[in-house]
Protein backbone atom coordinates (compact mmCIF):
# COMPACT_ATOMS: atom_id res chain seq x y z
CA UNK A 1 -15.22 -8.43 40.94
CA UNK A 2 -15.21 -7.04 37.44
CA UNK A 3 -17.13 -9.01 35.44
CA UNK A 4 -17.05 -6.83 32.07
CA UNK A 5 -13.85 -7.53 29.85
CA UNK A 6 -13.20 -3.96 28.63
CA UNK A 7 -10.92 -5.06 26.01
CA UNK A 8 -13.43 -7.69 24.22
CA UNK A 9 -15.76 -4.86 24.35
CA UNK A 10 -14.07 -2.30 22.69
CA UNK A 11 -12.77 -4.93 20.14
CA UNK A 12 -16.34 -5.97 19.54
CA UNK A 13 -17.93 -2.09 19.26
CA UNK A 14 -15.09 -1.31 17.08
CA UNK A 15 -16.19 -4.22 14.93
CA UNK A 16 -19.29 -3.34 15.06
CA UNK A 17 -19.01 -0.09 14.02
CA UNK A 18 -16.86 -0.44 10.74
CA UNK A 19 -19.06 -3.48 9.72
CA UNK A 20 -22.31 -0.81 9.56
CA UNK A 21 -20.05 1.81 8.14
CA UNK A 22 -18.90 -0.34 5.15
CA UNK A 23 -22.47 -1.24 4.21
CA UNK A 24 -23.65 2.02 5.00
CA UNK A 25 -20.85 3.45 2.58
CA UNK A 26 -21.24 0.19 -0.34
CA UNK A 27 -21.81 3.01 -3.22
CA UNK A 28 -19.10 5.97 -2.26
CA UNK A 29 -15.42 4.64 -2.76
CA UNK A 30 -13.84 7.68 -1.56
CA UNK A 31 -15.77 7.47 1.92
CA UNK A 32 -14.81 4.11 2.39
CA UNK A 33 -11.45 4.56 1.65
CA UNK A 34 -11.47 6.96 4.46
CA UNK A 35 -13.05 4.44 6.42
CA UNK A 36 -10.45 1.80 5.75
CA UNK A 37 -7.78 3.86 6.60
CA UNK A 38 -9.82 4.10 9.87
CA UNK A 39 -10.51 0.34 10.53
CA UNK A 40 -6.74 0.20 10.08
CA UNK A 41 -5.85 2.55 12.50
CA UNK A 42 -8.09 0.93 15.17
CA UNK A 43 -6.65 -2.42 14.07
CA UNK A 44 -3.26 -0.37 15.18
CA UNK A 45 -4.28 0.38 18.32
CA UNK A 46 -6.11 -3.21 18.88
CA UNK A 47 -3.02 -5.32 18.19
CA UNK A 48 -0.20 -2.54 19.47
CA UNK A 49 1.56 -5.52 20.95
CA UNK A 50 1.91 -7.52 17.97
CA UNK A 51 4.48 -6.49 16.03
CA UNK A 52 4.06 -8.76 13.27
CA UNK A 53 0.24 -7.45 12.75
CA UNK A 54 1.31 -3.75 13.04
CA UNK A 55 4.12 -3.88 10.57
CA UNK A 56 1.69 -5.58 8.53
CA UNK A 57 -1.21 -3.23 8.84
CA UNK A 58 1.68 0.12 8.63
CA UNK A 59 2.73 -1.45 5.14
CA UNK A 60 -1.47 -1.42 3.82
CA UNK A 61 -1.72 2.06 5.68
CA UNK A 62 0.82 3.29 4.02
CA UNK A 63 0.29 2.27 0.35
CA UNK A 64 -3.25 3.05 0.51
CA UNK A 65 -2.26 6.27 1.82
CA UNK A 66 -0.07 6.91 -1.31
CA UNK A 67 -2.24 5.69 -3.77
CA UNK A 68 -5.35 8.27 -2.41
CA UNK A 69 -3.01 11.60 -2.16
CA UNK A 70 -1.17 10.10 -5.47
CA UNK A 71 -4.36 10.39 -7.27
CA UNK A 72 -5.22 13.68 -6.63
CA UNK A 73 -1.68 15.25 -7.19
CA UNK A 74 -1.72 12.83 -10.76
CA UNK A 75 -4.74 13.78 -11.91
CA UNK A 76 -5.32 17.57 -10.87
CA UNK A 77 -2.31 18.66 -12.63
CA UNK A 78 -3.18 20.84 -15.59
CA UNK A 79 -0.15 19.57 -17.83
CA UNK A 80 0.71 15.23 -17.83
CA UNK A 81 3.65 15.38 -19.34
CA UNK A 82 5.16 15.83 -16.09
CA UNK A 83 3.46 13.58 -13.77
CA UNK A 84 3.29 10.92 -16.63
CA UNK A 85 7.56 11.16 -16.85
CA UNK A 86 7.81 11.41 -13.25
CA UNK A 87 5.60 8.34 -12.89
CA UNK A 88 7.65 6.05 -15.40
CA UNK A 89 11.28 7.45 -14.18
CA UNK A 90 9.82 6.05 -10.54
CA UNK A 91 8.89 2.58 -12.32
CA UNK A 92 12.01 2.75 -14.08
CA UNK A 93 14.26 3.36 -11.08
CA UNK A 94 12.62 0.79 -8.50
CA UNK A 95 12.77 -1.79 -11.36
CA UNK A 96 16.28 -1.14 -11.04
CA UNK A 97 16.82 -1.42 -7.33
CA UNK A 98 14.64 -4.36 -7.00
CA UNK A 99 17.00 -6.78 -8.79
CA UNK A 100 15.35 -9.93 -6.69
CA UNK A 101 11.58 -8.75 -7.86
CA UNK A 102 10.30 -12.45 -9.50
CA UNK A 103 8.18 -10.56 -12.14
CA UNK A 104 10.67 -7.92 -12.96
CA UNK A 105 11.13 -9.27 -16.49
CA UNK A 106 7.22 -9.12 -16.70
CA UNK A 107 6.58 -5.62 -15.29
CA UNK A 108 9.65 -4.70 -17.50
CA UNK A 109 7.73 -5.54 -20.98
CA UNK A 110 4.10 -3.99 -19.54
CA UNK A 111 6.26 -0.59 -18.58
CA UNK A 112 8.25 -0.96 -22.26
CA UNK A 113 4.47 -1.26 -24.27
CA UNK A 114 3.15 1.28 -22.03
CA UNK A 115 6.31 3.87 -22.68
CA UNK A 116 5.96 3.02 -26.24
CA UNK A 117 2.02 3.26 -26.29
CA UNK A 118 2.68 6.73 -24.53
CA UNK A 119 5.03 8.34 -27.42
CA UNK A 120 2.97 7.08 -30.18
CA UNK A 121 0.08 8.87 -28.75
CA UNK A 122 2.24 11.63 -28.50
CA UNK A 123 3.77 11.77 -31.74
CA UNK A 124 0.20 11.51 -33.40
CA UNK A 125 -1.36 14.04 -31.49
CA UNK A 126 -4.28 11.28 -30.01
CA UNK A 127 -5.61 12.55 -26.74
CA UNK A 128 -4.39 9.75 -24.73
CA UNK A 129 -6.15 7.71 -21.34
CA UNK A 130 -4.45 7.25 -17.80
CA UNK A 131 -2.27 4.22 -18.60
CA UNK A 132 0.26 6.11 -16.38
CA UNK A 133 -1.92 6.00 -13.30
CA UNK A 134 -1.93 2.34 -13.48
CA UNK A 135 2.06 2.21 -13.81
CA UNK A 136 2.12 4.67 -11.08
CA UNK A 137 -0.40 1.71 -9.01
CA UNK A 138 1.99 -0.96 -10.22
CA UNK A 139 4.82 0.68 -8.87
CA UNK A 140 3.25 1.21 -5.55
CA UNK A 141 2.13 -2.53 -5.38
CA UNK A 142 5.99 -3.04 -6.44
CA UNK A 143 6.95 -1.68 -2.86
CA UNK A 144 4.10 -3.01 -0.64
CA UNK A 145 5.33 -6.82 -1.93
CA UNK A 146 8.88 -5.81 -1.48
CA UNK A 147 7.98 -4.27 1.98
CA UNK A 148 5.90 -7.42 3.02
CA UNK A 149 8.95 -9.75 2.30
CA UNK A 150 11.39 -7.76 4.38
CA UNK A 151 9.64 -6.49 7.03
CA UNK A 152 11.42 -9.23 9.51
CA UNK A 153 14.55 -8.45 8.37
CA UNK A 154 13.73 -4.48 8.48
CA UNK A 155 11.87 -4.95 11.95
CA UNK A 156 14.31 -7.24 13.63
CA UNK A 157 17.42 -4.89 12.39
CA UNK A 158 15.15 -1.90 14.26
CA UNK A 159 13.07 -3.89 17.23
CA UNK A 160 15.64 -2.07 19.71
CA UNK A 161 13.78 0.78 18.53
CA UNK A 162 10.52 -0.76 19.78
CA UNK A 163 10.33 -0.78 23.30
CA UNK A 164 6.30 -0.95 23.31
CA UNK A 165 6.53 -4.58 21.71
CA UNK A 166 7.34 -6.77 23.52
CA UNK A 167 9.21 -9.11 21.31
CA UNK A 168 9.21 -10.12 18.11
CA UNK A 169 8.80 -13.73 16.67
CA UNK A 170 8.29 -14.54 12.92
CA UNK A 171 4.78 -15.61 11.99
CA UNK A 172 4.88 -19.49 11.67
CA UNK A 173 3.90 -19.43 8.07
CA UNK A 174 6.12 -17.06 6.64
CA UNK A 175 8.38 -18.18 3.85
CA UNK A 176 11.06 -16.48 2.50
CA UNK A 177 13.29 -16.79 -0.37
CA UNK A 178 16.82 -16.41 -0.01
C-alpha cells in the first residue's frame, strides 16, 4: 500500500517554497524576478501534460525573459542613440505586422508623441529620460497579447510536434475574434 501521494507532495513543497521565497525577497525586484522565472519553470514541469497551461506559462517565461536581458543590453550601452532607434524601428515594424492589434491606432499616437518628444530633446540638446525603455516594454507586451490570442491556432498547427501532451483541447473560456 502506498499511502503518500508523491505528486501532491511535491506540488505542495514546491508551493511552499516559492510562497517563503517571495516574502522573503518583498524588497529586491531583481531576486524575485529570478524567482518568478523559477516558480514558472516548476509550474512547467507541474502541468507538463497540459498543453494549454504550458503554452501559457512559455509565453510569460518568455517575455519576462526579454524584458530582464532587454534591460541590461538597453541601459548598459554607453551611446542611446542606437538602442533608442533600434527600439522604435522594432515598435514601428510590429505595428506594421500586427494589422488586427485593437489598440494599434492608440499605441500608434503614444509611439508618434514619444518619437517626436525624442527629437525635440535632441534638437535642444536636453539630457533626455528612458521613454524608450517603456516603448521597448510596450512592444514586448505587443507580442505576449498577440502570442496569447494565437497560441491555439500556433499549437494546434504544431501539436504533431508534441508527442509528450497528450492532446490538446481549447480552454472552455477562451474567446477569440475572427
Amino acid at each position: 500500500m502506498n499511502f503518500i501521494n508523491w505528486t501532491k507532495l511535491v506540488q505542495f513543497v514546491g508551493k511552499i517554497v516559492f510562497i517563503m521565497a517571495g516574502f522573503l525577497t518583498f524588497g529586491d525586484a531583481f531576486l524575485f524576478e529570478k524567482i518568478y522565472i523559477a516558480l514558472l519553470v516548476f509550474m512547467a514541469v507541474i502541468f507538463i501534460r497540459d498543453i494549454n497551461i504550458v503554452s501559457i506559462i512559455v509565453i510569460s517565461a518568455i517575455a519576462n525573459l526579454s524584458s530582464e536581458l532587454l534591460y541590461f543590453i538597453v541601459f548598459d550601452s554607453e551611446y542611446q542613440i542606437a538602442p533608442k532607434l533600434m527600439v522604435y524601428v522594432a515598435i514601428c515594424i510590429t505595428l506594421f505586422k500586427l494589422k488586427t492589434e485593437e489598440f494599434r491606432i492608440i499605441i500608434s499616437v503614444v509611439i508618434g508623441l514619444c518619437i517626436a518628444a525624442e527629437m525635440y530633446w535632441i534638437y535642444t540638446g536636453y539630457d533626455a529620460p528612458s521613454i524608450y525603455w517603456y516603448v521597448l516594454l510596450i512592444n514586448i507586451n505587443l507580442a505576449v497579447r498577440f502570442f496569447l490570442f494565437s497560441r491555439v491556432f500556433i499549437t494546434s498547427k504544431y501539436s504533431s510536434l508534441l508527442i509528450m501532451f497528450q492532446g490538446y483541447k481549447i480552454i472552455r473560456y477562451e474567446w477569440f475574434k475572427a
